[in-house]
Protein backbone atom coordinates (compact mmCIF):
# COMPACT_ATOMS: atom_id res chain seq x y z
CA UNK A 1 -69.49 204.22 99.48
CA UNK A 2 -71.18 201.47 97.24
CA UNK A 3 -74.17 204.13 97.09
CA UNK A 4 -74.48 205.52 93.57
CA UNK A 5 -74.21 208.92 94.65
CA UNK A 6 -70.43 208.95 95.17
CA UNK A 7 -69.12 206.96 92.42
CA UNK A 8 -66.63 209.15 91.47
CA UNK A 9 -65.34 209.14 95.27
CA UNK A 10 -65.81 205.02 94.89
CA UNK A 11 -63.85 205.01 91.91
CA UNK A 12 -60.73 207.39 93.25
CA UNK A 13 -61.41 204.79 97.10
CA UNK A 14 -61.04 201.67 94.64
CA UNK A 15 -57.99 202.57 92.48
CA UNK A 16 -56.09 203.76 95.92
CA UNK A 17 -57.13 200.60 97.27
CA UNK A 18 -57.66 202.68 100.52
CA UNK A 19 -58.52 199.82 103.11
CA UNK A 20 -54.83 198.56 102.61
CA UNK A 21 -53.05 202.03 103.23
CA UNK A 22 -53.49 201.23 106.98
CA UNK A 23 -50.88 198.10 106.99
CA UNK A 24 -48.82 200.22 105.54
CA UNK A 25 -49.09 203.25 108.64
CA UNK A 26 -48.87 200.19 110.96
CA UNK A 27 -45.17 198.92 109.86
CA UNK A 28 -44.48 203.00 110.75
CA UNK A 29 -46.12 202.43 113.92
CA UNK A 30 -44.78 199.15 114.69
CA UNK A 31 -41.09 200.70 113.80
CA UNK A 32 -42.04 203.72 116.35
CA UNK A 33 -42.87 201.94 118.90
CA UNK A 34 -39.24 199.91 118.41
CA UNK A 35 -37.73 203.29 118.39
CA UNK A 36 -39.55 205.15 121.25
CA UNK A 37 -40.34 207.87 118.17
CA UNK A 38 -43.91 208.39 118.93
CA UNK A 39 -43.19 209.40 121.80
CA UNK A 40 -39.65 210.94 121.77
CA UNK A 41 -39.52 212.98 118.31
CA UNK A 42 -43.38 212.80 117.34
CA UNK A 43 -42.89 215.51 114.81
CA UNK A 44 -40.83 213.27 112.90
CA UNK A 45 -42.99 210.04 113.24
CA UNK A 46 -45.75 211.71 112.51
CA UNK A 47 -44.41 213.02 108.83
CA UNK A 48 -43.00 209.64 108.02
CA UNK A 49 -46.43 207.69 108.62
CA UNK A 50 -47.74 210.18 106.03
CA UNK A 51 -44.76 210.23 103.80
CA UNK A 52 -45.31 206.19 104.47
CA UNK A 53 -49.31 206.80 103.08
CA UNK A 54 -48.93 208.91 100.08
CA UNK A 55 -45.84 206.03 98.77
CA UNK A 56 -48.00 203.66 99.40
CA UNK A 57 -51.60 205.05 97.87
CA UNK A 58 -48.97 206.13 94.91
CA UNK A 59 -48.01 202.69 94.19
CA UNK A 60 -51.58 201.65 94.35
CA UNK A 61 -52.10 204.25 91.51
CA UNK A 62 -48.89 202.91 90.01
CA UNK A 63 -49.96 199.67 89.87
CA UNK A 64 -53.32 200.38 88.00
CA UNK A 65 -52.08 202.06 85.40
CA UNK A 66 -49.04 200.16 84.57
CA UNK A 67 -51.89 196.96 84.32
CA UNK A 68 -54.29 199.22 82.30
CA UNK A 69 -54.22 197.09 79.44
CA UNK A 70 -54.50 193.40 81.01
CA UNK A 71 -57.18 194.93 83.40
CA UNK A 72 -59.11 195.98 80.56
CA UNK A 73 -59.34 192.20 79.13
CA UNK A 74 -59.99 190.78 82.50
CA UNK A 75 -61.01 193.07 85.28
CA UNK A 76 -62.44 195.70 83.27
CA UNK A 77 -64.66 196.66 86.56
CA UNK A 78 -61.34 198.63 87.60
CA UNK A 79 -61.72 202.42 87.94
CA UNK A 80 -59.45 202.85 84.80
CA UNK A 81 -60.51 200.37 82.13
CA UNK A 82 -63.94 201.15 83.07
CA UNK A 83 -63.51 204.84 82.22
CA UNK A 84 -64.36 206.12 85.89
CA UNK A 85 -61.14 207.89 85.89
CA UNK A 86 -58.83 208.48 83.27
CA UNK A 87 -55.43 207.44 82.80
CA UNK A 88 -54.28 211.25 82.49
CA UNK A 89 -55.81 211.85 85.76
CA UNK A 90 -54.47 208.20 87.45
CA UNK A 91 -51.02 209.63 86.25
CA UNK A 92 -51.00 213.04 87.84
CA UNK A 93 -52.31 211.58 91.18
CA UNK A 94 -49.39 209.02 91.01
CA UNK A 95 -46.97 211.56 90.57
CA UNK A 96 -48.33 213.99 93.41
CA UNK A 97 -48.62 211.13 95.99
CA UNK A 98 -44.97 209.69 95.15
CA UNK A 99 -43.53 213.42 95.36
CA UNK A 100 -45.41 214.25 98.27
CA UNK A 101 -44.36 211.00 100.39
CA UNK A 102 -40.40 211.92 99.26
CA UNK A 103 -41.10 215.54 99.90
CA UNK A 104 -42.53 214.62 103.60
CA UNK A 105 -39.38 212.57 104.18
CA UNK A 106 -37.19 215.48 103.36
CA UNK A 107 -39.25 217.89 105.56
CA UNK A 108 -38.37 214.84 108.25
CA UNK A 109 -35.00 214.44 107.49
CA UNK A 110 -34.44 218.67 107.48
CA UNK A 111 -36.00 219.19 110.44
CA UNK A 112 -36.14 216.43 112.69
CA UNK A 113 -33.53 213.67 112.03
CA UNK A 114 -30.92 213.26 114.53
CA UNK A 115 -27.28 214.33 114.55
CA UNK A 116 -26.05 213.28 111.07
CA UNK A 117 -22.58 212.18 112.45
CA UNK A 118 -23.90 209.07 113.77
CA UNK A 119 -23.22 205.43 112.19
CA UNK A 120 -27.12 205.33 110.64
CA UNK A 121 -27.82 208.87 109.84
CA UNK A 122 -25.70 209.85 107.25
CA UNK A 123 -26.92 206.53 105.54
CA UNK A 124 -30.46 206.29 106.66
CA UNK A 125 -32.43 209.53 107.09
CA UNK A 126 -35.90 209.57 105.93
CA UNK A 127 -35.63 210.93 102.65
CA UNK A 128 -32.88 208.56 101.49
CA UNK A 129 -34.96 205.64 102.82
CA UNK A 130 -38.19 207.28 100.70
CA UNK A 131 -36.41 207.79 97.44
CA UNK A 132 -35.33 203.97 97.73
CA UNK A 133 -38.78 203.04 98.41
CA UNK A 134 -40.51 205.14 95.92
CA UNK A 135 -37.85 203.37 93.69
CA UNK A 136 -38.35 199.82 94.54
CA UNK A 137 -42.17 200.67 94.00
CA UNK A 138 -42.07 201.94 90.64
CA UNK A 139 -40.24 198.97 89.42
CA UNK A 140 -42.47 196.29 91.20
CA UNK A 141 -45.45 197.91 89.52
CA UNK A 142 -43.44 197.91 86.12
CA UNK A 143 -41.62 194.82 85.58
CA UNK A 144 -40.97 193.14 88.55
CA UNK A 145 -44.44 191.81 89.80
CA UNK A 146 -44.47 189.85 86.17
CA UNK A 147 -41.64 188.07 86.82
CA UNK A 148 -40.56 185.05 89.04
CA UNK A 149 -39.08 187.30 91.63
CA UNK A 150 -42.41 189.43 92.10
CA UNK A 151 -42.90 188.32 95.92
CA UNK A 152 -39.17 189.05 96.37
CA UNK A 153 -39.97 193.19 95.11
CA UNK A 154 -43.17 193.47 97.02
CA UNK A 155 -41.80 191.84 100.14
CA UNK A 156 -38.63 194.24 99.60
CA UNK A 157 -40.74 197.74 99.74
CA UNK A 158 -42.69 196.57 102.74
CA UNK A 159 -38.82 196.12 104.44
CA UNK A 160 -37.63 199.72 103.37
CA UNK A 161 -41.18 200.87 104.60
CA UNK A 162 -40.10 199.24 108.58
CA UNK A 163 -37.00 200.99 107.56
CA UNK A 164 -38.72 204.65 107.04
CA UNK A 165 -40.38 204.14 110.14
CA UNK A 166 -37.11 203.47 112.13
CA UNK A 167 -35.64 206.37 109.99
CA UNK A 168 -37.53 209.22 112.17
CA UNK A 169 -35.38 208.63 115.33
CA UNK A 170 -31.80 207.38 113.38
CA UNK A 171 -31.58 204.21 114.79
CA UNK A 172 -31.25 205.36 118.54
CA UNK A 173 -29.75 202.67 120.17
CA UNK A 174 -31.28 200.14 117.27
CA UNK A 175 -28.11 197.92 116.48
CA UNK A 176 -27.77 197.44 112.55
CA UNK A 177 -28.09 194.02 112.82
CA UNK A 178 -31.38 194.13 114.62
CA UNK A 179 -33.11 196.70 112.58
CA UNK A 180 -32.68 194.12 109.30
CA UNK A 181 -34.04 191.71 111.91
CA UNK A 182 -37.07 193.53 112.25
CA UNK A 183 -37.79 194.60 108.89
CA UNK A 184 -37.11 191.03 107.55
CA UNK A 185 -39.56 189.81 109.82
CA UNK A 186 -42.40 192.08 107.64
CA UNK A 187 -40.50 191.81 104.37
CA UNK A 188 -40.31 188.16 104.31
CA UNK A 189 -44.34 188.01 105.68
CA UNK A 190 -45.32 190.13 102.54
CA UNK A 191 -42.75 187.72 100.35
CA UNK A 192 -45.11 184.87 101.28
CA UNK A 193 -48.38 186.84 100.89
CA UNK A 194 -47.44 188.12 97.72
CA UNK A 195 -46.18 184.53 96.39
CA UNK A 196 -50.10 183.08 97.51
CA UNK A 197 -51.84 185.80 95.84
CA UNK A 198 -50.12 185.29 91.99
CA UNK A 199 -53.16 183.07 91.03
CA UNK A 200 -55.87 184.39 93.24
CA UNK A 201 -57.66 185.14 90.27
CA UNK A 202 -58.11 181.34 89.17
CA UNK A 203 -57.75 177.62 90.27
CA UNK A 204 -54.23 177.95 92.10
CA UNK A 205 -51.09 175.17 92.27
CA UNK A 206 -51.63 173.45 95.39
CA UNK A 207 -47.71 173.10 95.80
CA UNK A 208 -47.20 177.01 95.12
CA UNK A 209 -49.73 178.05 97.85
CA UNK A 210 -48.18 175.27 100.36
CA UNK A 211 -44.69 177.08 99.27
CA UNK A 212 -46.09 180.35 99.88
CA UNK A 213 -47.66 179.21 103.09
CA UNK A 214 -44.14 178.70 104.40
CA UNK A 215 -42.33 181.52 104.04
CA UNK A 216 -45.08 183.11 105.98
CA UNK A 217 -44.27 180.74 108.15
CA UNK A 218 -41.05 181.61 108.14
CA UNK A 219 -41.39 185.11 109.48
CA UNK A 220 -43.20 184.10 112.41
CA UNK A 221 -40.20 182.02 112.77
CA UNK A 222 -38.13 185.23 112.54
CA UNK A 223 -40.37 187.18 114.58
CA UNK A 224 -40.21 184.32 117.82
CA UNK A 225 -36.87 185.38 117.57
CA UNK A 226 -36.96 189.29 117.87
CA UNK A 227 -36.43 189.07 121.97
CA UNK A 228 -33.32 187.88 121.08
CA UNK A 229 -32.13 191.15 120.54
CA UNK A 230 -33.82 193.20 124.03
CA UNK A 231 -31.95 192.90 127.50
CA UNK A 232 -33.10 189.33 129.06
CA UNK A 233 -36.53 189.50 130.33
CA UNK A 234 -37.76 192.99 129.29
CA UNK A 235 -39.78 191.72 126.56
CA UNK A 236 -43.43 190.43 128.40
CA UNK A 237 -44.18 187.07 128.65
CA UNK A 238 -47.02 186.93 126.47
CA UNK A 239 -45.24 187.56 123.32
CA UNK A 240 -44.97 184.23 122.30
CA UNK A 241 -48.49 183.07 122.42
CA UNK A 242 -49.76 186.69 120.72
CA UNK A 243 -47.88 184.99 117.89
CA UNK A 244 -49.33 181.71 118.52
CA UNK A 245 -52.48 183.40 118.15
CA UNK A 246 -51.53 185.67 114.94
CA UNK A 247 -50.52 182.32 113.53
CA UNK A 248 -54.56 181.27 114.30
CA UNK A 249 -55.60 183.84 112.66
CA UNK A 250 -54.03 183.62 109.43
CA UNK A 251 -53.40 180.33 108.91
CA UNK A 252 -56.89 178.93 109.30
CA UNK A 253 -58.55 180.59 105.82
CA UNK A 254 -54.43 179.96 104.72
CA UNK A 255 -55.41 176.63 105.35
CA UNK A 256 -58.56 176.16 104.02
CA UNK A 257 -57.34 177.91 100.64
CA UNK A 258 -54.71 175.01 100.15
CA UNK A 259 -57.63 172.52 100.95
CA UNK A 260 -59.59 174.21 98.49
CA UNK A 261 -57.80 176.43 96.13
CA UNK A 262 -60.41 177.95 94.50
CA UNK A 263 -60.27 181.53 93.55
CA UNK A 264 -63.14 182.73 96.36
CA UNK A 265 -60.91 180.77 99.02
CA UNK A 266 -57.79 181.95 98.24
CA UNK A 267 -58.86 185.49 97.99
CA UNK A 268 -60.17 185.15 101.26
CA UNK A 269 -57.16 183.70 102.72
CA UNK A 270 -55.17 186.82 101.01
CA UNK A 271 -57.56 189.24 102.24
CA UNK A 272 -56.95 187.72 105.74
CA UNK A 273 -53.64 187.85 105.20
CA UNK A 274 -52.79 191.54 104.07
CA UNK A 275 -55.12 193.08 107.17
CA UNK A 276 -53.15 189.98 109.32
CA UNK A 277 -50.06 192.46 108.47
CA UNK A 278 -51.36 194.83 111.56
CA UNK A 279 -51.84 192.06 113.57
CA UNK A 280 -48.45 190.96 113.62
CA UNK A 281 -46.71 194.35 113.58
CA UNK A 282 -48.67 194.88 117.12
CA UNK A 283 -47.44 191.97 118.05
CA UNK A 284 -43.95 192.53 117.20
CA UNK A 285 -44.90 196.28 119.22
CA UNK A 286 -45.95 194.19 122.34
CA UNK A 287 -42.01 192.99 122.50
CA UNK A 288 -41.38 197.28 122.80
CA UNK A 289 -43.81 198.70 124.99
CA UNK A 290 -45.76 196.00 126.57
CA UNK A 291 -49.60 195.95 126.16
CA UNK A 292 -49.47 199.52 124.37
CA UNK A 293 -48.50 198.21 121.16
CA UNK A 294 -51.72 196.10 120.58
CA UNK A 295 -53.48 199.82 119.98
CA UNK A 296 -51.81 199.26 116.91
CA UNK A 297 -55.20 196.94 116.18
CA UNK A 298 -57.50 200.04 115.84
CA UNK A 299 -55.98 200.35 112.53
CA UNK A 300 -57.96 197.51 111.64
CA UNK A 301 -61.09 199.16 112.48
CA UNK A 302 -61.24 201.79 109.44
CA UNK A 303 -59.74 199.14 107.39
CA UNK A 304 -62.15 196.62 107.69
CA UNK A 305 -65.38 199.41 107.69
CA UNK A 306 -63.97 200.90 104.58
CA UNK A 307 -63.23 197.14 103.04
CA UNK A 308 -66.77 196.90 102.80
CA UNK A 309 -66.98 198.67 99.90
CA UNK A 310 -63.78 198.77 98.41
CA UNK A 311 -61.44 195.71 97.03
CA UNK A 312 -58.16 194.81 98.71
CA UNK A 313 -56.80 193.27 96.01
């Protein structure tokens, strides 16, 4: 895609940040595979992981043009400042892929969500879930990512998307307390991801990446614990050290960006960090359905191809 005869395709590829829309269909696949709804209601999994997309690829669109302005003083390579596609047009696709991932939901909720007399359903169908996402997007990408609590609004819409996920089935025999459980685990990940990334753009604070380091820590603290919740011995014995190995995996360029907190380091370790995201929902999967839920790591495979050419962050 970096040839110059698609560079209007590049430019659309670059504002949707399209290598990243994959974590985002693995929390959905991570939350079917807690819920048995890939298998047992497909229908419905399958319009939440696309309702799941289009929020996502919306906020991506979001993001760019609320930034217009401070992107054109200092990353003016951006699809929008650099005139590849207009702020008219970034504004219509916004609006089409946040009404299409609520619309998606509803189709969900209308013809697949579960009896709607049950504790969860009447609270927790798909569309209510997407409206509260498509929300708690809009005003990340507004106001909140320039304020302290930035990390706490990102890591926040990556917990009601776990929650949209678990939304195609109703919770089916998901205690309440476990489902926070689980989305915590990714919402307080992204939290800590989000918190390293603030200054990725110049010499960070040592002491704010070695915060940030921990609360990423944290979740896998919060993910150890997930078994917790299953009958004794049904989750496999591996689980642990998949997370032992997750931990590998991100914290060694993690690491190495606190060593060196340079901008190309920390990027790096950020970059590593937001594709780790599939890593550890198949991991959390693994605790579900066994082996299985590491083909949740194929995701990475049109991620990584496509982030070749196009930026992550």
């Amino acid at each position: 895609m970096r040839d110059t005869r698609y560079p209007r395709l590049l430019a659309f590829a670059q504002l949707l940040r399209i290598p990243n829309v994959f974590t985002a269909f693995a929390d959905i696949c991570m939350a079917g595979a807690a819920t048995g709804a890939i298998t047992e209601r497909p229908e419905a999994f399958g319009l939440v992981l696309l309702a799941s997309g289009c929020l996502y690829l919306g906020g991506m669109v979001w993001n760019d043009v609320f930034d217009r302005a401070e992107d054109a003083k200092v990353r003016g390579f951006r699809p929008i400042p650099s005139g590849r596609v207009s702020v008219r047009t970034a504004v219509v696709l916004g609006i089409v892929l946040m009404a299409a991932g609520i619309g998606l939901a509803w189709v969900a909720s209308q013809e697949f969500a579960p009896n709607r007399k049950g504790t969860w359903s009447g609270r927790h169908v798909p569309v209510n879930v997407a409206v509260l996402l498509a929300v708690a997007i809009l005003l990340y990408d507004a106001w909140l990512k320039r304020t302290p609590v930035g990390p706490v609004g990102m890591g926040l819409c990556r917990f009601l998307n776990v929650f949209l996920g678990l939304s195609a089935t109703g919770f089916p025999g998901l205690p309440e307390p476990f489902a926070f459980h689980l989305a915590a685990v990714i919402g307080v990940y992204i939290v800590g991801v989000t918190w390293f990334a603030r200054t990725e753009e110049a010499a960070s604070n040592r002491r704010q990446l070695v915060l940030a380091a921990c609360v990423m820590l944290a979740a896998v603290g919060l993910a150890v614990a997930v078994p917790v919740h299953l009958p004794v011995g049904s989750s496999p014995w591996f689980f642990p050290y998949l997370l032992v190995g997750f931990g590998f995996i991100v914290g060694v360029p993690v690491v190495r960006a606190i060593d060196r907190p340079q901008p190309k380091f920390v990027q790096a370790a950020v970059k590593r960090s937001i594709l780790g995201l599939v890593v550890l929902d198949a991991v959390l999967a693994t605790a579900f359905v066994g082996p299985a839920g590491l083909l949740i790591l194929l995701l990475l495979l049109p991620a990584a191809w496509l982030g070749k050419w196009v930026y992550s962050t």
